[in-house]
Protein backbone atom coordinates (compact mmCIF):
# COMPACT_ATOMS: atom_id res chain seq x y z
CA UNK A 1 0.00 0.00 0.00
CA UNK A 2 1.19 3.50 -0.86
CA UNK A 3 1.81 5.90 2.19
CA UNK A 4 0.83 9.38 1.41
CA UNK A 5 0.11 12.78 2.31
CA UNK A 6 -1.07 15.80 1.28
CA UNK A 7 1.54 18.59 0.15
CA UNK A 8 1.12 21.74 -1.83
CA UNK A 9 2.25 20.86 -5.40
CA UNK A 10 1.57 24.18 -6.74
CA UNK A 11 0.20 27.35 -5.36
CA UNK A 12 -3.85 26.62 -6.25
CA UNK A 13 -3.56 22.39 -6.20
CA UNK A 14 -3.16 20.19 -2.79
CA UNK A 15 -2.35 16.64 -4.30
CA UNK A 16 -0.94 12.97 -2.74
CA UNK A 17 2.46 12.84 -3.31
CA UNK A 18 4.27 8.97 -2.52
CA UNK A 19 6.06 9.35 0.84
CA UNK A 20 6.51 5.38 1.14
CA UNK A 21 5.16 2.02 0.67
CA UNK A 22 4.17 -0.19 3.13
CA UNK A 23 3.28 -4.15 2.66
CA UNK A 24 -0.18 -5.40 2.42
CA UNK A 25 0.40 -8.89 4.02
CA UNK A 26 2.95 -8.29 6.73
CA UNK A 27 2.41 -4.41 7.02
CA UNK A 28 6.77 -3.78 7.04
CA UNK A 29 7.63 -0.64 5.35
CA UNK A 30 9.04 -1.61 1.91
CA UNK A 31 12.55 -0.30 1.64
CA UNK A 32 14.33 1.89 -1.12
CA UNK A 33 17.01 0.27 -2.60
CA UNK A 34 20.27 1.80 -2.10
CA UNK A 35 22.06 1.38 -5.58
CA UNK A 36 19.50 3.19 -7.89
CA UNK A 37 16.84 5.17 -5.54
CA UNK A 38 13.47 3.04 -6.40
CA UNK A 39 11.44 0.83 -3.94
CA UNK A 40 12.25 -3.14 -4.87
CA UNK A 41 8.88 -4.62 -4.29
CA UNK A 42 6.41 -6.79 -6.12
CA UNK A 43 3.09 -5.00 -7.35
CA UNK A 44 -0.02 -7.40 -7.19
CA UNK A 45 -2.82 -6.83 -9.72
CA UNK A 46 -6.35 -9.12 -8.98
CA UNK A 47 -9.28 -8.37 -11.14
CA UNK A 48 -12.01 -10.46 -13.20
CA UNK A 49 -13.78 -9.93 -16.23
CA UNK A 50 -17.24 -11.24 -15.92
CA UNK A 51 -19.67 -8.32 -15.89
CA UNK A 52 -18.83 -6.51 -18.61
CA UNK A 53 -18.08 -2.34 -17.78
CA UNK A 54 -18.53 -3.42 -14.25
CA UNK A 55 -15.30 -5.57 -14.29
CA UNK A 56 -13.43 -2.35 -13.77
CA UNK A 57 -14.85 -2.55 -10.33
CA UNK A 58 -12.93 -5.71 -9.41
CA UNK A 59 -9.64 -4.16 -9.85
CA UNK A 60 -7.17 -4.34 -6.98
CA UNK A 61 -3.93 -3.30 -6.09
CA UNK A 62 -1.44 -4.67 -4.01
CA UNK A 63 2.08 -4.17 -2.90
CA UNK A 64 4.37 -6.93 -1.21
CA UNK A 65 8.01 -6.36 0.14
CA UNK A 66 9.58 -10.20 -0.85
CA UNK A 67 8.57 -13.37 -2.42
CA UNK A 68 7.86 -15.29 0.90
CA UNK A 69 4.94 -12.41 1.09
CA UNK A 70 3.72 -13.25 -2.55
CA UNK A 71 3.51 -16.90 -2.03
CA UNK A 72 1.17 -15.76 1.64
CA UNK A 73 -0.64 -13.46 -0.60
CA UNK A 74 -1.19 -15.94 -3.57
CA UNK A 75 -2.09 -19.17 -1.17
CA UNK A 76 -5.11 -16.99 0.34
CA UNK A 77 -5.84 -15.37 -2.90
CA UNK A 78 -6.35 -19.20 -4.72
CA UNK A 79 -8.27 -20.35 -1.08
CA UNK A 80 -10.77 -17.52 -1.84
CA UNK A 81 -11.23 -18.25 -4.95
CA UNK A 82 -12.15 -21.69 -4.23
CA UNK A 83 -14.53 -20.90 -1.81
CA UNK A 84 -16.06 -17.70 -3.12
CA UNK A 85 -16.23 -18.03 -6.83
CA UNK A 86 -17.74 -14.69 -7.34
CA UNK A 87 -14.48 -13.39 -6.30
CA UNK A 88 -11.97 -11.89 -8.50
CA UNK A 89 -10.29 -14.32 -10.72
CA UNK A 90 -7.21 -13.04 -12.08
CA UNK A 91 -4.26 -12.42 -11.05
CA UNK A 92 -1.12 -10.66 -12.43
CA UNK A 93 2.43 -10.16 -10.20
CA UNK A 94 4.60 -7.99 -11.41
CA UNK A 95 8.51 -6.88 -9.50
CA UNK A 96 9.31 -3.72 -8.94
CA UNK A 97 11.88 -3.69 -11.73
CA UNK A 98 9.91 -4.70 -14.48
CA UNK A 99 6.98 -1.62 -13.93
């Protein structure tokens, strides 16, 4: 998850800037990687596309800080699916890297 707050971007415009990230399965603040200044974390994508224009409604976003978290994240994800089939059905992982 991204932290955020608000900051005055320009003189007439309050927007969220990224202050940090923070994982969604053990809740550790995801660290910046020394060598080239970017977080190194993997990006978790769920969604389904059953309903038509509602799909975009099943889009979620989530952010974990190693692969020991993905594998957590992907074993409940799967369990859910199982037991809930209306539930989201895809799922995309993505590192930090490659976005």
């Amino acid at each position: 998850m991204k932290i955020t707050e608000r900051k005055e971007v320009t003189h007439t415009q309050i927007d969220e800037i990224v202050i940090g990230r923070k994982c969604d399965v053990c809740k550790r603040n995801i660290k910046i990687d020394e060598f080239n200044g970017h977080y190194n974390y993997f990006k978790i994508h769920t969604w389904h596309n059953d309903w038509g224009n509602d799909s975009i409604d099943s889009h979620d976003y989530f952010d974990a800080c190693c692969p020991e978290c993905v594998i957590k994240f992907t074993e409940k994800y799967i369990k859910d699916a199982f037991e809930n089939p209306l539930n989201s059905r895809q799922i995309e992982i993505k590192h930090s890297r490659c976005l």
